[in-house]
N, C-alpha and C. Protein backbone atom coordinates (compact mmCIF):
# COMPACT_ATOMS: atom_id res chain seq x y z
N UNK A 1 68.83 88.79 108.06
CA UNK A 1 69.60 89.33 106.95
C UNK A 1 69.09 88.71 105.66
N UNK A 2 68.49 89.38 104.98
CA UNK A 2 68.27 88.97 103.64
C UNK A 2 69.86 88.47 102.49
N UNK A 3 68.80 87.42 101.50
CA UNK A 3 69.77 86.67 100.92
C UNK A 3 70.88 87.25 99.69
N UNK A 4 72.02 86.77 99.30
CA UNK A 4 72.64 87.62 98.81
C UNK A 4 71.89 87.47 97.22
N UNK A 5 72.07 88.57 96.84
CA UNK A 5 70.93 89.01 95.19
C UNK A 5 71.79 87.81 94.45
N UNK A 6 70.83 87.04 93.42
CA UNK A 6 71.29 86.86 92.77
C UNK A 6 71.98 87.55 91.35
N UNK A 7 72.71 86.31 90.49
CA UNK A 7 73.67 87.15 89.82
C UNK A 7 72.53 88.23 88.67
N UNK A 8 71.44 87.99 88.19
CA UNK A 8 71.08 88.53 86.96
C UNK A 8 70.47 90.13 87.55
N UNK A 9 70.35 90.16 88.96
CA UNK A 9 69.97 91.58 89.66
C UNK A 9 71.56 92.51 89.97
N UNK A 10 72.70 91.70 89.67
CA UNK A 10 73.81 92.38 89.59
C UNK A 10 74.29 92.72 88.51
N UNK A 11 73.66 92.43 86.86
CA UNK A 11 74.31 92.94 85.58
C UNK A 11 72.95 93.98 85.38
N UNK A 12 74.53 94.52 84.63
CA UNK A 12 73.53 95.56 83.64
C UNK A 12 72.61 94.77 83.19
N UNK A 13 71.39 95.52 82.18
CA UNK A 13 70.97 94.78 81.35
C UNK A 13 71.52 95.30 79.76
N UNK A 14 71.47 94.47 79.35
CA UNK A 14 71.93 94.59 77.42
C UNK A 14 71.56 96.14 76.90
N UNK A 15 70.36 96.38 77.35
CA UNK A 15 69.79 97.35 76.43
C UNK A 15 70.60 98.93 77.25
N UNK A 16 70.92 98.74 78.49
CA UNK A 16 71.81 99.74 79.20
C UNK A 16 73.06 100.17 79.09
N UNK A 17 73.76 98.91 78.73
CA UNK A 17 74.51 98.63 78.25
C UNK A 17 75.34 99.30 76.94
N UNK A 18 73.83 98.86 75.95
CA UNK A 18 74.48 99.50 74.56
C UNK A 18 74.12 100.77 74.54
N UNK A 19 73.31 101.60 75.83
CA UNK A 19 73.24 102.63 76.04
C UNK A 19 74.46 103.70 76.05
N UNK A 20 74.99 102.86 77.13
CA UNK A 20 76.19 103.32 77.91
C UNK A 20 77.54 103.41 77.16
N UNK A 21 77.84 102.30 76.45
CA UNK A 21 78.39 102.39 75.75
C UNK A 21 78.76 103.02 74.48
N UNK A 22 77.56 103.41 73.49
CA UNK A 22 77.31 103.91 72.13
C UNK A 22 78.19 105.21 72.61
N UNK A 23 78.59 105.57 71.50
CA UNK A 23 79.22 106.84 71.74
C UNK A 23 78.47 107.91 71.23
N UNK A 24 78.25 108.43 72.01
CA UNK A 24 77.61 110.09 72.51
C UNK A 24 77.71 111.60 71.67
N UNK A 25 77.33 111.47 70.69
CA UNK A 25 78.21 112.92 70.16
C UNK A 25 77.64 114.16 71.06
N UNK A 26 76.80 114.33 71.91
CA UNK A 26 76.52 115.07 72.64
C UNK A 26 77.27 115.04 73.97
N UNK A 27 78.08 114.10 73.97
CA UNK A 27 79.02 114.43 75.82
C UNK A 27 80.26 114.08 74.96
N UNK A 28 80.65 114.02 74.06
CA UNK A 28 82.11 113.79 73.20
C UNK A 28 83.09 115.14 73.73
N UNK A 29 84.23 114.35 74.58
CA UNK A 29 84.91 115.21 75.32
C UNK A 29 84.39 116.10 76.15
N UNK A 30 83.27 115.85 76.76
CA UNK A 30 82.87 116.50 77.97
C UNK A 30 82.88 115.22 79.22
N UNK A 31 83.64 114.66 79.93
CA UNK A 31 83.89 113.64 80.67
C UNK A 31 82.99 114.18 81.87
N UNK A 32 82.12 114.98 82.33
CA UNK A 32 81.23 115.17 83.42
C UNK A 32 80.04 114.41 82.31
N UNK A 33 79.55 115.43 80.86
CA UNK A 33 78.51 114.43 80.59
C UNK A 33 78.52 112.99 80.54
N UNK A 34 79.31 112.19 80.02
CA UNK A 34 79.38 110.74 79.83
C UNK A 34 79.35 110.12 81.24
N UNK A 35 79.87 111.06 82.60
CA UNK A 35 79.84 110.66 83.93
C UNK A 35 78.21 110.05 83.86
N UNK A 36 77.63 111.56 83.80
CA UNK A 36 76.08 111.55 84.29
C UNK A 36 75.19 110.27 83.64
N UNK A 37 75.89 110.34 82.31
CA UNK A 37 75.07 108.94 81.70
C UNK A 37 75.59 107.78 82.12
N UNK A 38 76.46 107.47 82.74
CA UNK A 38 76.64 106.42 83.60
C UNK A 38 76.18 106.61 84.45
N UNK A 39 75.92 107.40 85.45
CA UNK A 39 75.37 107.84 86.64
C UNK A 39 74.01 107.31 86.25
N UNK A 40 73.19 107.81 85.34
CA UNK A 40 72.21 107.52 85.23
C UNK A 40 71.53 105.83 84.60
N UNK A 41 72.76 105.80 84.42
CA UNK A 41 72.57 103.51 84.02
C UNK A 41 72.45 103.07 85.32
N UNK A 42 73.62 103.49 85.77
CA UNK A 42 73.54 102.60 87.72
C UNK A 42 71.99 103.03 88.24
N UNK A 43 71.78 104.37 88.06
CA UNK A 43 70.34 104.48 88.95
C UNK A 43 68.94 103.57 88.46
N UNK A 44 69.52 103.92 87.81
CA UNK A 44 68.15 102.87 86.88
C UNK A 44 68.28 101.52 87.02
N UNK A 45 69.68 101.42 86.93
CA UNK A 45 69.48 99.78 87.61
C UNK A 45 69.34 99.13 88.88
N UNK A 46 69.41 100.14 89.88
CA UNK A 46 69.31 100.54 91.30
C UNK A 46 67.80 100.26 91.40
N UNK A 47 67.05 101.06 90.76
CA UNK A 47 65.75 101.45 90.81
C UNK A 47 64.83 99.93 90.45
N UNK A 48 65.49 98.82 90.03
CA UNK A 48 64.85 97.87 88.93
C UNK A 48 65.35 96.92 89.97
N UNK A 49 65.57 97.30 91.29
CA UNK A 49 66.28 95.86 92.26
C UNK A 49 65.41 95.53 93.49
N UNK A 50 65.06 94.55 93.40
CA UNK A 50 63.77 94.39 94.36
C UNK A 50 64.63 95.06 95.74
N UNK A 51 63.33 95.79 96.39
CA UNK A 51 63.63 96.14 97.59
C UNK A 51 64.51 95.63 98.46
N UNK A 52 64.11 94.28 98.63
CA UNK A 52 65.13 93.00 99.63
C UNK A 52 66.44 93.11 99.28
N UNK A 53 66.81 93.35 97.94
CA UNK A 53 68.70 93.55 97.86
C UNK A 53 69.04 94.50 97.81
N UNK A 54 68.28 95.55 98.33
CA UNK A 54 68.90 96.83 98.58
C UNK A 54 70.11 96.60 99.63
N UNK A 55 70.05 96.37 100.75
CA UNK A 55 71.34 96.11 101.65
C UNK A 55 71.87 95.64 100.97
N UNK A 56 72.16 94.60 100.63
CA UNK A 56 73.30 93.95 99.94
C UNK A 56 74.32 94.51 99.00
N UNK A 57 72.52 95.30 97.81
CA UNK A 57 73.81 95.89 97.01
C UNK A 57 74.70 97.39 97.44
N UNK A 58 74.22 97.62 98.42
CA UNK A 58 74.87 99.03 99.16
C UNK A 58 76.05 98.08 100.07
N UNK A 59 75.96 97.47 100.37
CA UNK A 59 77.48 96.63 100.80
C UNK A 59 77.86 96.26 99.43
N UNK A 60 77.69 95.73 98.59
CA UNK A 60 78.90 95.61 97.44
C UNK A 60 79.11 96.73 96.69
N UNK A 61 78.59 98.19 96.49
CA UNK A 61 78.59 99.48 96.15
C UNK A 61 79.64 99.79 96.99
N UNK A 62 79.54 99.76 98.19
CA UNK A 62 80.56 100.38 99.27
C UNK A 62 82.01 99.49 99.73
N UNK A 63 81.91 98.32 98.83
CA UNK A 63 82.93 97.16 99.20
C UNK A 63 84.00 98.03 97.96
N UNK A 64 83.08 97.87 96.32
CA UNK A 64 83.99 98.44 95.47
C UNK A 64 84.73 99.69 95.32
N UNK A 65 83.88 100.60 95.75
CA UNK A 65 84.36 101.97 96.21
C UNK A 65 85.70 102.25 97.16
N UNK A 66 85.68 100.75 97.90
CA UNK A 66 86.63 101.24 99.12
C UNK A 66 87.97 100.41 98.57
N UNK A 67 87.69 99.40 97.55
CA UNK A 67 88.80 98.75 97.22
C UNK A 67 89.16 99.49 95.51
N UNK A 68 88.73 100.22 95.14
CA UNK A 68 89.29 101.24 93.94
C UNK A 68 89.91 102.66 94.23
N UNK A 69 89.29 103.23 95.63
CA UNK A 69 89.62 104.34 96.33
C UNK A 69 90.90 104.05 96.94
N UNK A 70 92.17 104.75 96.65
CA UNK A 70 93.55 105.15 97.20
C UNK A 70 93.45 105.93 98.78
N UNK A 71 94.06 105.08 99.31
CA UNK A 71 93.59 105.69 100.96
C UNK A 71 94.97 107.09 100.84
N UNK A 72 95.17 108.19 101.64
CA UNK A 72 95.64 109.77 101.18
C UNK A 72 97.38 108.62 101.69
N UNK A 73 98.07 109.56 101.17
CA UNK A 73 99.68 109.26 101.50
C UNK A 73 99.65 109.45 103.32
N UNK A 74 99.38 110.57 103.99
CA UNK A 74 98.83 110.60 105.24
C UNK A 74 98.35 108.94 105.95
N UNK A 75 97.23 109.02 105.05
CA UNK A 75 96.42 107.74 106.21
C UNK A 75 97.66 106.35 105.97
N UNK A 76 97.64 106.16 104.58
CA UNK A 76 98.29 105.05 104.21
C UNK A 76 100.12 105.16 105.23
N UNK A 77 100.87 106.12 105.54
CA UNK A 77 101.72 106.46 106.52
C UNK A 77 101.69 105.72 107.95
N UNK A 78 100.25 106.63 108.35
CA UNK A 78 99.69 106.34 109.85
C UNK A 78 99.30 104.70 109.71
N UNK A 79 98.76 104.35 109.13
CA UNK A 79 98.46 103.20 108.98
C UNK A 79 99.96 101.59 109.00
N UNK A 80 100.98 101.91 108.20
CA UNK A 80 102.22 101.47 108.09
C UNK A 80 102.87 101.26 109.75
N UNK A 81 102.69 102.66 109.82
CA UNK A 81 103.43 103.26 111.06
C UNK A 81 102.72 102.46 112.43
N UNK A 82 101.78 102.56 112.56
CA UNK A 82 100.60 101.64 113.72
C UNK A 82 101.02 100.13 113.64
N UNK A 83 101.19 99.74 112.17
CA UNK A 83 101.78 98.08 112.02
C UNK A 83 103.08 97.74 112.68
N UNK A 84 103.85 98.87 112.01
CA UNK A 84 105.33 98.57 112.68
C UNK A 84 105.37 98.84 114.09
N UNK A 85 104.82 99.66 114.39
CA UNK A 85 105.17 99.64 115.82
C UNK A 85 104.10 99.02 116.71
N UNK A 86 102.93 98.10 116.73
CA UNK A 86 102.59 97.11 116.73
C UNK A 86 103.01 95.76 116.86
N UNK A 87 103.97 95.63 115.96
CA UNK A 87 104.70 94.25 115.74
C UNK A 87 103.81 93.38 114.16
N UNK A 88 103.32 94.25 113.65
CA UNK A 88 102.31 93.64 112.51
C UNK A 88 103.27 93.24 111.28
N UNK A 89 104.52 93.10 111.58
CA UNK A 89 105.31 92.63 110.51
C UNK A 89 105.78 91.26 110.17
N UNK A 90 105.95 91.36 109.04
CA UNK A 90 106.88 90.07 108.35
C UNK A 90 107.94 89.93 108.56
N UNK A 91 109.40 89.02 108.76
CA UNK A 91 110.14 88.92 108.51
C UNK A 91 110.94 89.13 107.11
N UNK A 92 112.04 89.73 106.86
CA UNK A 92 112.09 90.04 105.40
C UNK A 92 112.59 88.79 104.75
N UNK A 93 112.90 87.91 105.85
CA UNK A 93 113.22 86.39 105.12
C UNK A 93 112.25 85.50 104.90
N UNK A 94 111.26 86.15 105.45
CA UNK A 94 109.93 85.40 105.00
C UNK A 94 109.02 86.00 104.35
N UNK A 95 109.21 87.29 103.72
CA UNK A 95 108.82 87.68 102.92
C UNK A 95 108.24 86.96 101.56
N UNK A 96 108.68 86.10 100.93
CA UNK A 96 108.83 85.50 99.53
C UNK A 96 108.55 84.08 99.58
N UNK A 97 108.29 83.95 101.36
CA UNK A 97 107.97 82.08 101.42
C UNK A 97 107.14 81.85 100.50
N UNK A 98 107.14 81.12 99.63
CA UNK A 98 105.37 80.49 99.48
C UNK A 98 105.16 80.85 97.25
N UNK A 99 105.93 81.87 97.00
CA UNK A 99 105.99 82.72 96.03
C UNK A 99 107.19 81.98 94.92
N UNK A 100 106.52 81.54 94.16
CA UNK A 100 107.50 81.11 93.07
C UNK A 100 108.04 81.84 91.63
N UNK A 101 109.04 82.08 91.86
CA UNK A 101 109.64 83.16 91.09
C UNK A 101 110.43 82.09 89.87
N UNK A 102 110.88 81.83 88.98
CA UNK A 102 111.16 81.42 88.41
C UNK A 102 111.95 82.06 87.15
């Protein structure tokens, strides 16, 4: 398993940056164009990552995706439902152990 990338192969760089950022009068209120020009910062910075952290950064691509992505009312249900009847629960008196409310 190759090593995890270091940090300066995980930032933007500056000049992408003020790319990305500047405001656009050509995608101004078109939210697909301003997509694509982000779309097109990540690739490029994709493209600029030595081969070797390719795995890596496709596990932290797919780590963030899955922790910003809302699982459907459905799954998140089935999911609840499998715990409780499991036994995957808390006590509701132990709910708040540990938690200082003040």
């Amino acid at each position: 398993q190759s090593p995890v990338p270091t940090l300066p192969y995980l930032l933007l760089t500056e000049a992408t940056l003020k790319r990305v950022l500047r405001p656009n009068p050509m995608t101004a209120g078109n939210p697909m164009a301003s997509t694509n020009v982000v779309l097109d910062a990540v690739m490029q910075e994709i493209e600029q990552t030595p081969p070797e952290y390719l795995p890596n950064l496709l596990q932290i691509v797919r780590l963030f995706r899955e922790s910003v992505t809302l699982k459907s009312a459905e799954e998140s249900f089935r999911q609840g439902w499998h715990e409780a009847m499991t036994g995957q629960t808390i006590p509701l008196a132990e709910l708040w152990d540990g938690i200082d409310a003040e």
